[in-house]
C-alpha atoms as a PDB file:
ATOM      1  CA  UNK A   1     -12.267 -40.991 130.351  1.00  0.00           C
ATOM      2  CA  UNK A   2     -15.518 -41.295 127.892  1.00  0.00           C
ATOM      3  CA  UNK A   3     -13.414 -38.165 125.711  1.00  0.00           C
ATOM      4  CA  UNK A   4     -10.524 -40.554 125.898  1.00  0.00           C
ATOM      5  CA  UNK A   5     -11.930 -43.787 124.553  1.00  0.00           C
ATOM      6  CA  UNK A   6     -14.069 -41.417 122.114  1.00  0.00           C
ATOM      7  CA  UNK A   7     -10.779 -40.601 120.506  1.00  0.00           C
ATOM      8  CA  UNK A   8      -9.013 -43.598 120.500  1.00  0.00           C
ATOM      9  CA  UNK A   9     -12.054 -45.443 118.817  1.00  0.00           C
ATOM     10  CA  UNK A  10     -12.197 -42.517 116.182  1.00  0.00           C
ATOM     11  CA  UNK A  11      -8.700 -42.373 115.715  1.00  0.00           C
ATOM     12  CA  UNK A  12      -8.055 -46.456 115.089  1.00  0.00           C
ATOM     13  CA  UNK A  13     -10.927 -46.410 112.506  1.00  0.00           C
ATOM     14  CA  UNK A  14      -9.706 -43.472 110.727  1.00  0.00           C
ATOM     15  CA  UNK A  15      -5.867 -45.401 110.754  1.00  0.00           C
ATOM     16  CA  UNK A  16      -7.539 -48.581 109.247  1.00  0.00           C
ATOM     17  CA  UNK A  17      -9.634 -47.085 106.776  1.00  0.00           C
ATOM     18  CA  UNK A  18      -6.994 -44.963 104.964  1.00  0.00           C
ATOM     19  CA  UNK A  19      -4.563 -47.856 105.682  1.00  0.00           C
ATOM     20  CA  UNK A  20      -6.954 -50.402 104.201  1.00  0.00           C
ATOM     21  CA  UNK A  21      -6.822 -47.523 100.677  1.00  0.00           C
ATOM     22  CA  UNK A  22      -3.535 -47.270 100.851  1.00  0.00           C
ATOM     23  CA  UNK A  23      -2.747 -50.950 101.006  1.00  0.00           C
ATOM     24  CA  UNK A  24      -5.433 -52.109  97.864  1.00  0.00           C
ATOM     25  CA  UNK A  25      -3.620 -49.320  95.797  1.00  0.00           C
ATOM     26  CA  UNK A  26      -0.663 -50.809  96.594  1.00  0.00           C
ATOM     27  CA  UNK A  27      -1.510 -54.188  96.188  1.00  0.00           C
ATOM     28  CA  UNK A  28      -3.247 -53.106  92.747  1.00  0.00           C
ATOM     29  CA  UNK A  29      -0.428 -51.430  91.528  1.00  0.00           C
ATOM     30  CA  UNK A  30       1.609 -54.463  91.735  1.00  0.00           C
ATOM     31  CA  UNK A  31      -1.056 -55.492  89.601  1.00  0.00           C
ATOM     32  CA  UNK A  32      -1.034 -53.450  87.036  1.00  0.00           C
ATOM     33  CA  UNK A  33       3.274 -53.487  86.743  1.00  0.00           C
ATOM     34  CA  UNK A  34       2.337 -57.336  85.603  1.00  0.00           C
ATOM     35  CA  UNK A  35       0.537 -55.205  82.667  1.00  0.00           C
ATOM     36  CA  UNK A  36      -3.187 -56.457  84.844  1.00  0.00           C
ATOM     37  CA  UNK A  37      -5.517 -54.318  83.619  1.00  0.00           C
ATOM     38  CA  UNK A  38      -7.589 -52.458  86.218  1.00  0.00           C
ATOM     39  CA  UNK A  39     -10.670 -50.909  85.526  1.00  0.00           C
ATOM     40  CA  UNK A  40     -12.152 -48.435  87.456  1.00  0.00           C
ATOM     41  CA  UNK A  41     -15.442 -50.572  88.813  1.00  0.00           C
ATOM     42  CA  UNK A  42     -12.724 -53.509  89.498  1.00  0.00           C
ATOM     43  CA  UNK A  43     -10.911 -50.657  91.456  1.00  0.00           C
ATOM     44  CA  UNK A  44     -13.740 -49.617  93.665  1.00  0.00           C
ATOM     45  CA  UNK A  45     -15.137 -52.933  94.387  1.00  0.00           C
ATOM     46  CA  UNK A  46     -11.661 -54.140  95.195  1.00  0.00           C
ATOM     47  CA  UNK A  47     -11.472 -50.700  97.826  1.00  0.00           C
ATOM     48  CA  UNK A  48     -15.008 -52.057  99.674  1.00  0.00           C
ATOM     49  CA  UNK A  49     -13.906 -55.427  99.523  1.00  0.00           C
ATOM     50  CA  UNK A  50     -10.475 -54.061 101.370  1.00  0.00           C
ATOM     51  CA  UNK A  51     -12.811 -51.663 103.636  1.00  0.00           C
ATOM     52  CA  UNK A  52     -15.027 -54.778 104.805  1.00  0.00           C
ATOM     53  CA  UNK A  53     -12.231 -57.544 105.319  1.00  0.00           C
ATOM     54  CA  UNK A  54      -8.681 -56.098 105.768  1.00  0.00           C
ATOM     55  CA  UNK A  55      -9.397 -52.829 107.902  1.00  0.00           C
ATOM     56  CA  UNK A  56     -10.637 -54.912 111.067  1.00  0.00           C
ATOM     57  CA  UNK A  57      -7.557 -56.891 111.222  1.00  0.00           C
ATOM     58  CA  UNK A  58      -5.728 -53.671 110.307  1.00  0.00           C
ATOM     59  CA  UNK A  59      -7.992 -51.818 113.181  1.00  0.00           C
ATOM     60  CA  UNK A  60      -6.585 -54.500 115.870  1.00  0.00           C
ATOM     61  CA  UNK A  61      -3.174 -53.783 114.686  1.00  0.00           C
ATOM     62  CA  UNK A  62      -3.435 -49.828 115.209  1.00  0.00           C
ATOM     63  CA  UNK A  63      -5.362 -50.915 118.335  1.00  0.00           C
ATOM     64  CA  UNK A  64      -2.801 -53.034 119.457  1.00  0.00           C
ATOM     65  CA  UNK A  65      -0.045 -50.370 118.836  1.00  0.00           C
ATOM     66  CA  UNK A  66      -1.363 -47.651 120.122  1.00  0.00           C
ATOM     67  CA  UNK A  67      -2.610 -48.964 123.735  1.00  0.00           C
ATOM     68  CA  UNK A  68       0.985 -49.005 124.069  1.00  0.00           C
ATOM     69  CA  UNK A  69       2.127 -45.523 122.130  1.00  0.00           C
ATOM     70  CA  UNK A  70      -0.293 -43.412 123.351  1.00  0.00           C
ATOM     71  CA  UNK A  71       0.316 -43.406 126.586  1.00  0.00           C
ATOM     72  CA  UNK A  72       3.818 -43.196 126.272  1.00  0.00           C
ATOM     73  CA  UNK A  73       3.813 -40.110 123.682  1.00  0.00           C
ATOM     74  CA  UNK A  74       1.287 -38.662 126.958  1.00  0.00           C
ATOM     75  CA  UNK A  75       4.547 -39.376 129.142  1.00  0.00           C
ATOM     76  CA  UNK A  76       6.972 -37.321 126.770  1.00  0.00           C
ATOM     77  CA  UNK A  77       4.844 -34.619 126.027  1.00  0.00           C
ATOM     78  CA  UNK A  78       4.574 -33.939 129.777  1.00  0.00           C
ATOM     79  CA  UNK A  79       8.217 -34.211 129.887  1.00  0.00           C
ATOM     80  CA  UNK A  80       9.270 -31.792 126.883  1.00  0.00           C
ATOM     81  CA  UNK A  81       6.348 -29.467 126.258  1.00  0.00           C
ATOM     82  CA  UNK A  82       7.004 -27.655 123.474  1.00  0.00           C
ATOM     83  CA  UNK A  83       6.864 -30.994 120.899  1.00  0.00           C
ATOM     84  CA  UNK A  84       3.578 -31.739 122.904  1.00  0.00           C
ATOM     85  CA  UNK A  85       1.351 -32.929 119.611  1.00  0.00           C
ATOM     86  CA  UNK A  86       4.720 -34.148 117.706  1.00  0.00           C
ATOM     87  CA  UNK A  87       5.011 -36.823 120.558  1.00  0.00           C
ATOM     88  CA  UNK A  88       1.914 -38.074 119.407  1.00  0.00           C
ATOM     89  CA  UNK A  89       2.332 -38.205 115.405  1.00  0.00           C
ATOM     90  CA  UNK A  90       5.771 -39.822 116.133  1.00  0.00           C
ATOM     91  CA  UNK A  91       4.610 -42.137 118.445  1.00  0.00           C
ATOM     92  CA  UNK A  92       1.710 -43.341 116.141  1.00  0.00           C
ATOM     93  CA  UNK A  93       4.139 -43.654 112.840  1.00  0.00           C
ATOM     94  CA  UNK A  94       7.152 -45.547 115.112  1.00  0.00           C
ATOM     95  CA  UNK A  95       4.569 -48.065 116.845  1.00  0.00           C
ATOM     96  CA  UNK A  96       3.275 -48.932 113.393  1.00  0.00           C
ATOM     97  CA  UNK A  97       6.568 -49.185 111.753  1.00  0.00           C
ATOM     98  CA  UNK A  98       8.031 -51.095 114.462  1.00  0.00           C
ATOM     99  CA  UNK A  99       4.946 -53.137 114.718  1.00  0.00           C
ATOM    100  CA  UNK A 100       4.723 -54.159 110.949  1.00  0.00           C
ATOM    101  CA  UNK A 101       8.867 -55.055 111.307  1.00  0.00           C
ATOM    102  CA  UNK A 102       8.251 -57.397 113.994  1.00  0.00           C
ATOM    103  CA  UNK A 103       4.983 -58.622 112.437  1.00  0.00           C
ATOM    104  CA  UNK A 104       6.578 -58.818 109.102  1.00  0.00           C
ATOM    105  CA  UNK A 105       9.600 -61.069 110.899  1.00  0.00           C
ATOM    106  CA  UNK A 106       7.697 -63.500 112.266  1.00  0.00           C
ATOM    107  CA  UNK A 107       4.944 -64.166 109.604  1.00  0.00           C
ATOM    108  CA  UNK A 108       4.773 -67.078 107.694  1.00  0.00           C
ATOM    109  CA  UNK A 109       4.636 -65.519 104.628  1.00  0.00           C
ATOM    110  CA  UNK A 110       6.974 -62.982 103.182  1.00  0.00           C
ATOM    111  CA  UNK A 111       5.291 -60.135 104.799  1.00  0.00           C
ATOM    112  CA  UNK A 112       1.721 -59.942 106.343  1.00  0.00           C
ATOM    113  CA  UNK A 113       0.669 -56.647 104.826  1.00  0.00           C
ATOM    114  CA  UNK A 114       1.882 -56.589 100.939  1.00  0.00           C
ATOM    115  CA  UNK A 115       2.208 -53.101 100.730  1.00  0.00           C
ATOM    116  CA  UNK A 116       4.742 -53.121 103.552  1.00  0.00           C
ATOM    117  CA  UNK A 117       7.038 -55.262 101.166  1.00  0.00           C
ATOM    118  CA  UNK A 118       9.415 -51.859  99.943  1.00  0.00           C
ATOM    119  CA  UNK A 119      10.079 -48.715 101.726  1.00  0.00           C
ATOM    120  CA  UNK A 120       7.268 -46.846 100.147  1.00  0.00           C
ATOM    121  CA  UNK A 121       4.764 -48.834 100.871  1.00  0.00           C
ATOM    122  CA  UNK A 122       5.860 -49.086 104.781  1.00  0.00           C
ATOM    123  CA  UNK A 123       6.139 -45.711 105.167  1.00  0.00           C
ATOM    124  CA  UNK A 124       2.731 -44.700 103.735  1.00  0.00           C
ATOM    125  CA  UNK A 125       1.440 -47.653 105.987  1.00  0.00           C
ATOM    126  CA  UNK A 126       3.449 -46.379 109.211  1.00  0.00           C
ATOM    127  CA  UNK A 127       2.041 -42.801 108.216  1.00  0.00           C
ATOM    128  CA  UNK A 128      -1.210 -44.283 109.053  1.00  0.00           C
ATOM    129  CA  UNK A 129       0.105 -44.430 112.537  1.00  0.00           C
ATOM    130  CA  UNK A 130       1.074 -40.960 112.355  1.00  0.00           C
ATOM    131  CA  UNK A 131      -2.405 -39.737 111.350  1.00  0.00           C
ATOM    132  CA  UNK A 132      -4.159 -41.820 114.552  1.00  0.00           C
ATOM    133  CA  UNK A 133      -1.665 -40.054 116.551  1.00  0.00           C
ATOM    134  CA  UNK A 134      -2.278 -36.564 115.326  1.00  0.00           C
ATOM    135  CA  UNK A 135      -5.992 -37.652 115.715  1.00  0.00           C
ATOM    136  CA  UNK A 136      -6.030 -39.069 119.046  1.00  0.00           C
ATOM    137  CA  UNK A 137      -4.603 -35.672 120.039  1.00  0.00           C
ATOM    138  CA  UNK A 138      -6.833 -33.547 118.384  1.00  0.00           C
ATOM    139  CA  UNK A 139      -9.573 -34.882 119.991  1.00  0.00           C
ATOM    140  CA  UNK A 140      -8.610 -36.005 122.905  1.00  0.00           C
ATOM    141  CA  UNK A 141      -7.609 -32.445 123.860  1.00  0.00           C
ATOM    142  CA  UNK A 142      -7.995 -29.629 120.758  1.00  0.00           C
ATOM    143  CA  UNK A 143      -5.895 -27.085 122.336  1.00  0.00           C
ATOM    144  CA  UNK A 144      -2.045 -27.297 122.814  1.00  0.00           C
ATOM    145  CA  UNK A 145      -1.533 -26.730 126.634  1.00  0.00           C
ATOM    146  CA  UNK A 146       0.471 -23.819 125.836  1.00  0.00           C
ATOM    147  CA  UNK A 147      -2.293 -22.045 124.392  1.00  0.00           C
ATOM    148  CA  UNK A 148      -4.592 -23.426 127.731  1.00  0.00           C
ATOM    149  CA  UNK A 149      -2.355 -21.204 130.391  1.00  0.00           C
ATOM    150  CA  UNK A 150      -2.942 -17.991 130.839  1.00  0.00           C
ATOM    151  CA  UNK A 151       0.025 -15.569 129.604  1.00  0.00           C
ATOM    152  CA  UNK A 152       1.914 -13.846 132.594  1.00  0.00           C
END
């Protein structure tokens, strides 16, 4: 159970943080198409900035997400074996991109994450999802159960 939470926790923070990058340069590159200039301090400070105010709400919404992927990707990998760590990594990138549809329809605003706006920028969002999948699974158990069993 402790292994369990251990890897959840590591693998929401790890989602959020690269989310929270991948959403400033998204956000500044929309920027700098409006001929902004962007220097590199501006840059940095605007990634902390990102790290210290948009990555916990981001962190609940991986949270969120994968309380409910997680164990279902657990389900279908004891179901169909040989896709064992794929259940995860497509269960982490679907919850997110389903998650940021349904957030993004009901939002007062256009959308609640800018960089979810185009296709790009959701997918490199939902890959975030992907990544706390992969994650969860490394850690929560390292070794494919394939490799576990002993060979007959």
């Amino acid at each position: 159970m402790l292994r369990t939470l251990i890897a959840f926790v590591i693998a929401v923070v790890a989602a959020a943080i690269v989310g929270s990058v991948i959403q400033t340069q998204f956000n500044l590159a929309a920027l700098v198409e409006l001929s902004v200039p962007i220097p590199f301090d501006v840059r940095i400070s605007t990634i902390i900035h990102d790290l210290m105010h948009f990555s916990p709400i981001f962190a609940a919404i991986v949270a969120t997400v994968l309380i409910v992927a997680l164990p279902l990707a657990a389900a279908l990998a004891r179901w169909r074996r040989a896709a064992e760590r794929w259940w995860f990594v497509v269960a982490g990138f679907a919850g997110l991109w389903v998650a940021f549809i349904l957030v993004n329809s009901v939002a007062p605003m256009p959308t609640l994450i800018a960089a979810t706006r185009e296709w790009t920028g959701l997918l490199a969002m939902a890959a975030t999802g992907a990544l706390a999948g992969w994650l969860f699974d490394r850690l929560w158990r390292p070794t494919p159960r394939e490799l576990e069993e002993p060979m007959v």
